[in-house]
C-alpha atoms as a PDB file:
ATOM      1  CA  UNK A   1       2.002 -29.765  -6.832  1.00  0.00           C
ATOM      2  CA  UNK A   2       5.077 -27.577  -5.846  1.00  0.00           C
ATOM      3  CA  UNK A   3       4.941 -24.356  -6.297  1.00  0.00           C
ATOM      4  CA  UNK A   4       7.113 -22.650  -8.942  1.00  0.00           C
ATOM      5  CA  UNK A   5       9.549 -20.048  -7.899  1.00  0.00           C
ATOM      6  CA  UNK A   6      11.587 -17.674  -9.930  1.00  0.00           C
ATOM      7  CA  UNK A   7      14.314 -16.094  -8.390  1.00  0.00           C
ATOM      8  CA  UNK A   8      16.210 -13.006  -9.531  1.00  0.00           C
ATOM      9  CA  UNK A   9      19.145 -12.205  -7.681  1.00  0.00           C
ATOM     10  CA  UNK A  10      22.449 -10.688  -8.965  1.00  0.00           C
ATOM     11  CA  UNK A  11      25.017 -11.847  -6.166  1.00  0.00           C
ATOM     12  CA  UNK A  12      25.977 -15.778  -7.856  1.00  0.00           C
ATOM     13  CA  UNK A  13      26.491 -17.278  -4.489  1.00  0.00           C
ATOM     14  CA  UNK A  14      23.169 -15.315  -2.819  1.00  0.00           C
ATOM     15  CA  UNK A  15      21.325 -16.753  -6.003  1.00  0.00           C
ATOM     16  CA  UNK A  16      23.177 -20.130  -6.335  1.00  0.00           C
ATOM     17  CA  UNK A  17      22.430 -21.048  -2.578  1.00  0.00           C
ATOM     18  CA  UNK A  18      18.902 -19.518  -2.452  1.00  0.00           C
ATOM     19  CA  UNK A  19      17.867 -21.813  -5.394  1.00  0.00           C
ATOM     20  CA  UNK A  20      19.509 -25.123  -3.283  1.00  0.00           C
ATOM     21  CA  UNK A  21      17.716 -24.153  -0.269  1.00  0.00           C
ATOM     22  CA  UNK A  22      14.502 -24.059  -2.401  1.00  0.00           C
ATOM     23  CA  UNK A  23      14.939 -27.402  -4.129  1.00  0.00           C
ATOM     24  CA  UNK A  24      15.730 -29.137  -1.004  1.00  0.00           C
ATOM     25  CA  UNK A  25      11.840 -28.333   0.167  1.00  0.00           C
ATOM     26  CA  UNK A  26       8.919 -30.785  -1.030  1.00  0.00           C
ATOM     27  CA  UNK A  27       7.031 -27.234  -1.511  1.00  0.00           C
ATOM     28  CA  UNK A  28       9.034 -25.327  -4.171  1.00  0.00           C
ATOM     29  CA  UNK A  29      10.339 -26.254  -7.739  1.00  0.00           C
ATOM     30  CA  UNK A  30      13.290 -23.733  -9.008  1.00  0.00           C
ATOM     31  CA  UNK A  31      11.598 -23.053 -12.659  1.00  0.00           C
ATOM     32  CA  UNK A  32      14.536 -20.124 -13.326  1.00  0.00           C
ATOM     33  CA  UNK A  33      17.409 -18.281 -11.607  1.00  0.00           C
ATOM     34  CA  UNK A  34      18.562 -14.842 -13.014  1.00  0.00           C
ATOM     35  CA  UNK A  35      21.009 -12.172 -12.013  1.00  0.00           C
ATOM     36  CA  UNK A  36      18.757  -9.568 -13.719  1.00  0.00           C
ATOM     37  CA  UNK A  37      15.269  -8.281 -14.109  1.00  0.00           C
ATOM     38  CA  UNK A  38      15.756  -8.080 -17.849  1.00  0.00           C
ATOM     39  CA  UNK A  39      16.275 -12.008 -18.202  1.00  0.00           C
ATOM     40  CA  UNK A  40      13.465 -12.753 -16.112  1.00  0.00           C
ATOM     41  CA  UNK A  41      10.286 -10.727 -18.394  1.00  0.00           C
ATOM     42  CA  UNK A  42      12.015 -12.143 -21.324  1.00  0.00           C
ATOM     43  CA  UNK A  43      12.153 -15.738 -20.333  1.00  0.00           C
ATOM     44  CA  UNK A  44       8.584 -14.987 -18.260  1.00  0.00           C
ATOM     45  CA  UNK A  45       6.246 -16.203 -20.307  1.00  0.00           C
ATOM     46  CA  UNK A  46       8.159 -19.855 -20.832  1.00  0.00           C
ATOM     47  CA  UNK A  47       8.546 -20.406 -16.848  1.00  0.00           C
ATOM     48  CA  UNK A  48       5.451 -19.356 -16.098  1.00  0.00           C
ATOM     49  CA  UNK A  49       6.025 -19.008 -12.202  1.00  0.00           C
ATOM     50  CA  UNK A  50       3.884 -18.643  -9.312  1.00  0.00           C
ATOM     51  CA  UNK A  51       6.055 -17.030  -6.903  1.00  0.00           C
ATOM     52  CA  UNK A  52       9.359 -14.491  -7.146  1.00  0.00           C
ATOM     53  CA  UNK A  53      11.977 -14.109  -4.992  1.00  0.00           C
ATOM     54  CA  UNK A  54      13.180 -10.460  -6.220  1.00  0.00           C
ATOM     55  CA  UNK A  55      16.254  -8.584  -4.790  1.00  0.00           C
ATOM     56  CA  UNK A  56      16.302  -4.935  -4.975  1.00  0.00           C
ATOM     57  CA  UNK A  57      19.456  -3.896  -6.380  1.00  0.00           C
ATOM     58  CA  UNK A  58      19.913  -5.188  -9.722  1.00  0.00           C
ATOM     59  CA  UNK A  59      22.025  -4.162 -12.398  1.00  0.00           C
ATOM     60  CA  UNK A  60      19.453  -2.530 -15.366  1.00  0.00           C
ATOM     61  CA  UNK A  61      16.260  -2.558 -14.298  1.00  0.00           C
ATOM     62  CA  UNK A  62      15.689  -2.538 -10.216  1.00  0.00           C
ATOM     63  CA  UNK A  63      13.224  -4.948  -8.312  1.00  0.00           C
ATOM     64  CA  UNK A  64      11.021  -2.021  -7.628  1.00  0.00           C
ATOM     65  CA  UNK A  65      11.003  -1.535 -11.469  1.00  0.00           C
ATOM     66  CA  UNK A  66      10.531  -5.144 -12.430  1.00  0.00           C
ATOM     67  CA  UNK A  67       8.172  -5.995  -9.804  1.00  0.00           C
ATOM     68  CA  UNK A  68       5.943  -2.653 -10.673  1.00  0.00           C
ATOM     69  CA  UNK A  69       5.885  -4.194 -14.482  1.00  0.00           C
ATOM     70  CA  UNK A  70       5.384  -7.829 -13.379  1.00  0.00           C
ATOM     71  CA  UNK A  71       2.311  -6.928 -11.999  1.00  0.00           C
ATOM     72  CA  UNK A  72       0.792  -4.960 -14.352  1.00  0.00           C
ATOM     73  CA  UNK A  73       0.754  -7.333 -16.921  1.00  0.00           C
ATOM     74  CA  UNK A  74       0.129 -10.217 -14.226  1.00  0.00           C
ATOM     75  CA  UNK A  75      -1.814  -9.486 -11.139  1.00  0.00           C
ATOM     76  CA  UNK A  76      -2.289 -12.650  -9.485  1.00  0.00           C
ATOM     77  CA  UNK A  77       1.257 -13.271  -9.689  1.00  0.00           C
ATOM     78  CA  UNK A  78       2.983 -12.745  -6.126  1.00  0.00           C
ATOM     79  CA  UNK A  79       6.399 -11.399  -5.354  1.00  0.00           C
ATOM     80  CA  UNK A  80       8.542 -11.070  -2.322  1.00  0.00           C
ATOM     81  CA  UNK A  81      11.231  -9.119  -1.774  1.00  0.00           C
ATOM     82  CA  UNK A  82      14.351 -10.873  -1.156  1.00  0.00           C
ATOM     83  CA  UNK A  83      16.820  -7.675  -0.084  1.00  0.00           C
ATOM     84  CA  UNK A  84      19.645  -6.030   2.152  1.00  0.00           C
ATOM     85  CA  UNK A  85      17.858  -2.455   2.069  1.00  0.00           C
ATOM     86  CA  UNK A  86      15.721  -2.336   5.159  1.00  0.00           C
ATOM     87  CA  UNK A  87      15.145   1.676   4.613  1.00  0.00           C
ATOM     88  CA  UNK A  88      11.450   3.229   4.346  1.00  0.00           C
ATOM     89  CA  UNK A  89      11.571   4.462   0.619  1.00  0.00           C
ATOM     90  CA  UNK A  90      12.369   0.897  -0.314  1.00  0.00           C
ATOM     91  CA  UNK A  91      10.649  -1.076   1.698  1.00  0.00           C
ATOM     92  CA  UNK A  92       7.095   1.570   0.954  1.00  0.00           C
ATOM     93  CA  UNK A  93       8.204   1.774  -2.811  1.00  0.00           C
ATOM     94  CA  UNK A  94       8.512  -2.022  -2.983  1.00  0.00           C
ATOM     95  CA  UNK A  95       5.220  -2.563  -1.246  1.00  0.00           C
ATOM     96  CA  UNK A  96       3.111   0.103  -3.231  1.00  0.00           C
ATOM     97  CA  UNK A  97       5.037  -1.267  -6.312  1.00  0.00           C
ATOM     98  CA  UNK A  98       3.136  -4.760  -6.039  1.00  0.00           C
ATOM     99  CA  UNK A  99       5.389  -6.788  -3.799  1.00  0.00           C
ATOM    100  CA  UNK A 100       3.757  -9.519  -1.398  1.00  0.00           C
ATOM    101  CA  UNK A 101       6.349  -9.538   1.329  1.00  0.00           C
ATOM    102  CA  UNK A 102       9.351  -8.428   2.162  1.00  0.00           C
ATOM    103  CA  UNK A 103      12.613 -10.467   3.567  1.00  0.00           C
ATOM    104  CA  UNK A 104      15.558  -9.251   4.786  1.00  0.00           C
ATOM    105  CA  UNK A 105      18.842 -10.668   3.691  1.00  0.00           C
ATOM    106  CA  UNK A 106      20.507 -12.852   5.231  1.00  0.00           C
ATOM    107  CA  UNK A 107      17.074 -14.925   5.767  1.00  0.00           C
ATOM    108  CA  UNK A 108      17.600 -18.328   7.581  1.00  0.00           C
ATOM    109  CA  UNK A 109      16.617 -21.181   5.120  1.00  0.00           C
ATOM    110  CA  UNK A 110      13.034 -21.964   7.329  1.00  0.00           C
ATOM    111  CA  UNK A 111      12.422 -18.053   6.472  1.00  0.00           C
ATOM    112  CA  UNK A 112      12.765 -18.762   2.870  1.00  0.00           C
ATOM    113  CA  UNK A 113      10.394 -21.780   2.300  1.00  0.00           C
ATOM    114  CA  UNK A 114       7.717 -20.147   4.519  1.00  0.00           C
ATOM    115  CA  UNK A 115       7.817 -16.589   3.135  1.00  0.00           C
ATOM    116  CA  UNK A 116       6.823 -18.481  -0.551  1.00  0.00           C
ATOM    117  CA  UNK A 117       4.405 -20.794   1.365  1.00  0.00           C
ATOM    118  CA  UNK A 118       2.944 -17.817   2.633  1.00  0.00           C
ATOM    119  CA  UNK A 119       3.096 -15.579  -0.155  1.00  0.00           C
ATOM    120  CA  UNK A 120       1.483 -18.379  -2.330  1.00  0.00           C
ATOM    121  CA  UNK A 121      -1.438 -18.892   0.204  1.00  0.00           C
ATOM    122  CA  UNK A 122      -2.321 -15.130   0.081  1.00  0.00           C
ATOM    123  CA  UNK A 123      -0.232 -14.010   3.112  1.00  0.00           C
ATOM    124  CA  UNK A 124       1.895 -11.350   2.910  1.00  0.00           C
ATOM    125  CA  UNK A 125       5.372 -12.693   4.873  1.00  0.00           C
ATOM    126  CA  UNK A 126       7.819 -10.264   6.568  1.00  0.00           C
ATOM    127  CA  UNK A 127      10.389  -9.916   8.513  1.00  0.00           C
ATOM    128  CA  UNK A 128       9.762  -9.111  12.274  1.00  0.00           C
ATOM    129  CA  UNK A 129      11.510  -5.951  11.953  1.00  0.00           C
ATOM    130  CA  UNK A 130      10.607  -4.598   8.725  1.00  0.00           C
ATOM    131  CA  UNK A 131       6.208  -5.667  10.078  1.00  0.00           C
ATOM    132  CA  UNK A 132       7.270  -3.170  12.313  1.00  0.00           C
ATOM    133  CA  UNK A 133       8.612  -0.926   9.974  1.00  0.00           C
ATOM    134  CA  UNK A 134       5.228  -0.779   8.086  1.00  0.00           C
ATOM    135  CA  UNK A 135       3.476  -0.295  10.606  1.00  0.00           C
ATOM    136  CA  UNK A 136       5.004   2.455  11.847  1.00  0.00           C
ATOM    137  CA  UNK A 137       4.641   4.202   8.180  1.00  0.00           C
ATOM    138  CA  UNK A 138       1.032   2.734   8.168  1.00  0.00           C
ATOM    139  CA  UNK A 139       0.681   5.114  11.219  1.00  0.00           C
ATOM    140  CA  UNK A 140       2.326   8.432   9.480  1.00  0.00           C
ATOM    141  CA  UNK A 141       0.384   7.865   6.792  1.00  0.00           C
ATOM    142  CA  UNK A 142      -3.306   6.850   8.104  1.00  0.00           C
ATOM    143  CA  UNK A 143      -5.745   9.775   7.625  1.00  0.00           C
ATOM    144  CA  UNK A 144      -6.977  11.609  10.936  1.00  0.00           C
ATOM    145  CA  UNK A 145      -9.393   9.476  13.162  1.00  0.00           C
ATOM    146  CA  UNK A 146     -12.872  11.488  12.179  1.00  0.00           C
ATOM    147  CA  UNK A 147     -13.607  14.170  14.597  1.00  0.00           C
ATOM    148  CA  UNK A 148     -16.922  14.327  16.524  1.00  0.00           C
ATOM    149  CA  UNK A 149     -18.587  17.470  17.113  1.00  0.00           C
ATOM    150  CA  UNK A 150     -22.202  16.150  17.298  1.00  0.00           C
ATOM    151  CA  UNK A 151     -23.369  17.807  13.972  1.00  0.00           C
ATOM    152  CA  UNK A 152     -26.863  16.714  13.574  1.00  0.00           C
ATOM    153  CA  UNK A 153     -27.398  14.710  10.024  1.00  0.00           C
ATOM    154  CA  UNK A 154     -29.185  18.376   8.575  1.00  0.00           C
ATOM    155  CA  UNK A 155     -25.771  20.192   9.730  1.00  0.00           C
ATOM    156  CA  UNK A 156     -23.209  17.671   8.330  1.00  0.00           C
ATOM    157  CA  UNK A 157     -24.962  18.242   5.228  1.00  0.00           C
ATOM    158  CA  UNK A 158     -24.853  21.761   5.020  1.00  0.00           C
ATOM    159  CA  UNK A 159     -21.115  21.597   5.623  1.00  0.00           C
ATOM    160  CA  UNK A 160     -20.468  19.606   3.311  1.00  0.00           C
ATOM    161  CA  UNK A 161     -21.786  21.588   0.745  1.00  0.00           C
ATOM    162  CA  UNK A 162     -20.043  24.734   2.060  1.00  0.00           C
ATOM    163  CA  UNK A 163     -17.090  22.851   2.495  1.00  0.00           C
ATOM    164  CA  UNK A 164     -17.888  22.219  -1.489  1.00  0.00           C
ATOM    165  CA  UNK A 165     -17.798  25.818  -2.025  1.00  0.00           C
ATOM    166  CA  UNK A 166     -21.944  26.499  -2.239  1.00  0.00           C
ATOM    167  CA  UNK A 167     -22.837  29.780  -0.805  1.00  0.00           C
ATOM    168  CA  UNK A 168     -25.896  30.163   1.796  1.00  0.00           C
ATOM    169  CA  UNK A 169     -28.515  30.728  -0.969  1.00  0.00           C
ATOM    170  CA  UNK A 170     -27.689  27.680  -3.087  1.00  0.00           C
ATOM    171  CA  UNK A 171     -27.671  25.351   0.292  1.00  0.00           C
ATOM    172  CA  UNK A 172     -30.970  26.766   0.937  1.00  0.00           C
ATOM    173  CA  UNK A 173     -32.204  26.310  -2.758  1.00  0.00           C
ATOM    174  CA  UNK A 174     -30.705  22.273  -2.797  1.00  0.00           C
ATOM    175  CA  UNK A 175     -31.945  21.363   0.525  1.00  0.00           C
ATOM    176  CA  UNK A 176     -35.416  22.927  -0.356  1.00  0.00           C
ATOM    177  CA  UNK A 177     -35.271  25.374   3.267  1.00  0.00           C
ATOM    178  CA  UNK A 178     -35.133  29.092   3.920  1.00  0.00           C
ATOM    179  CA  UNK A 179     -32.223  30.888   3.989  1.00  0.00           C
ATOM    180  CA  UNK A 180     -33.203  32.008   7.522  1.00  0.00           C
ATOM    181  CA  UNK A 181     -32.609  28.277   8.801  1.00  0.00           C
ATOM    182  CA  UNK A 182     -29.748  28.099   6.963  1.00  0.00           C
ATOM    183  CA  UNK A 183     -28.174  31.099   8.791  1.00  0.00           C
ATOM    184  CA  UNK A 184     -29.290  29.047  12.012  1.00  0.00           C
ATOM    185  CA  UNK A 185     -27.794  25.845  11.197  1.00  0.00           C
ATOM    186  CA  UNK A 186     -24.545  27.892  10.258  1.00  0.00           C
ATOM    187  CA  UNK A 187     -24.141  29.381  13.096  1.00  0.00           C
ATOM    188  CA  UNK A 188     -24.394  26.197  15.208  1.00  0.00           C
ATOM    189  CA  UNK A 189     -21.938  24.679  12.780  1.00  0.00           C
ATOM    190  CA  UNK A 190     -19.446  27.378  13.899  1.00  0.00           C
ATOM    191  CA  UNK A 191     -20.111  27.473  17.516  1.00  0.00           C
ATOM    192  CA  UNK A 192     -19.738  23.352  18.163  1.00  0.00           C
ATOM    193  CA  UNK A 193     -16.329  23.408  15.684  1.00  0.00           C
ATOM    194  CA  UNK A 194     -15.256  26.606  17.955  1.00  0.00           C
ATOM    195  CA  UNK A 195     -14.908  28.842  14.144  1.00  0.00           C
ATOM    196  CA  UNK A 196     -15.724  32.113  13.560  1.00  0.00           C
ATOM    197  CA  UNK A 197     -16.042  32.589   9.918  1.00  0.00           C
ATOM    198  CA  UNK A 198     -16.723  30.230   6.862  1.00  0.00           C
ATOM    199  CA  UNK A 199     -12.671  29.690   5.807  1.00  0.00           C
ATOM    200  CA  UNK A 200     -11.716  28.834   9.373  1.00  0.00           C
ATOM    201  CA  UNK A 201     -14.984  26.533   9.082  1.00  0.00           C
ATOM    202  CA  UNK A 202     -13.674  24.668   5.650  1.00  0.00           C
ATOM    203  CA  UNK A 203      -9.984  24.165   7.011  1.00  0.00           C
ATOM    204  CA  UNK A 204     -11.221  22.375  10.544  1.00  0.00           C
ATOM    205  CA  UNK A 205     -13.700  20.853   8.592  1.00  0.00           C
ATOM    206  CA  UNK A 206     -10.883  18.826   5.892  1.00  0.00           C
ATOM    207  CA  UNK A 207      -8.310  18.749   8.138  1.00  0.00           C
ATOM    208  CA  UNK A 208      -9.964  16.988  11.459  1.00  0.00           C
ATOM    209  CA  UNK A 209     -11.864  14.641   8.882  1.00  0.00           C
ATOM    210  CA  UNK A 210     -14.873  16.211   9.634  1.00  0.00           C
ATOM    211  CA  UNK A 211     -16.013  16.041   6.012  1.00  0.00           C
ATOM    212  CA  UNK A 212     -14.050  14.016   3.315  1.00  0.00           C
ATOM    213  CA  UNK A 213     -13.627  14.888  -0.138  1.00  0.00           C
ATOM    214  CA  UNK A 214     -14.155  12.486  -2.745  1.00  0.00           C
END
């Protein structure tokens, strides 16, 4: 069966040529065409579609808006954007927002029919530049590789539970050992992370990955 697609775009000839690009496919069926988020939830539940083509800048309601309630309400549903903004905050807010892929306007008419091929097979279709894009903010934003400092299993513990905020005579009392081994373990702790007292200890700890709080 062909897949259903929705489009929402609030240039006429963007929208109008979009949707003839779209019928000419075997894959796709046009099920509606709208110049605004607004008419698109309302008429939702009659078109039922399976994919959206969503551009960005609409009057009323934005994509980003639209896309963030679309998905709420229907999770499985999958959305690319369809836009001229190719900046970070959009293209993150988009993606964090729910949105499957993202296209950059103009898109050749190949581009079009494979981005909701892809999008409907669980692939999340791009454009070269903006894959790039995300990556690059995928970098800025990954947490810290974990540091090694070849804390034993007994000393990662105790950390952790200093890191938590425990003083030496509760980490003796959970661990069930004396307070004399803790003051040894601590003080091997702060020798192979290159510390000197228990604050410097907590901030190398959290922000080399050392120990994560959940």
């Amino acid at each position: 069966m062909p897949i259903a697609v929705a489009i929402v775009e609030d240039n006429p000839d963007m929208r109008l040529g979009t949707a003839f690009i779209l019928r000419t496919s075997r894959v796709c069926t046009v099920v509606g065409e709208y110049s605004a988020a607004e008419e698109l939830l309302e008429a939702f539940d009659k078109i039922r579609p399976e994919v959206i083509l969503m551009d960005i800048g609409l009057p009323g309601i934005s994509g980003i808006q639209a896309i963030d309630i679309l998905k709420r309400d229907h999770p499985r549903l999958e959305i690319v954007v369809l836009s001229v903004f190719e900046d970070d905050e959009n293209v993150f807010r988009a993606l964090c927002a729910g949105a499957s892929g993202y296209i950059a306007k103009p898109a050749m008419p190949q581009q079009l029919i494979e981005a909701v091929e892809q999008a409907f097979g669980g692939g999340t279709p791009m454009s070269p530049h903006i894959a790039r894009k995300v990556l690059t903010m995928f970098k800025q934003f990954a947490p810290p590789p974990k540091a090694d400092y070849n804390l034993t299993p007994r000393e990662l513990e105790i950390l952790d539970l200093l890191v938590r905020g425990e003083d030496s005579a509760s980490v003796a009392e959970k661990l069930f050992i004396s307070p004399f081994t803790i003051r040894a373990h601590t003080r091997n702790i702060y020798e192979k992370l290159h510390v000197h007292s228990r604050s410097q200890v907590v901030a190398k700890a959290l922000k080399e990955g050392v120990i994560r709080l959940r």
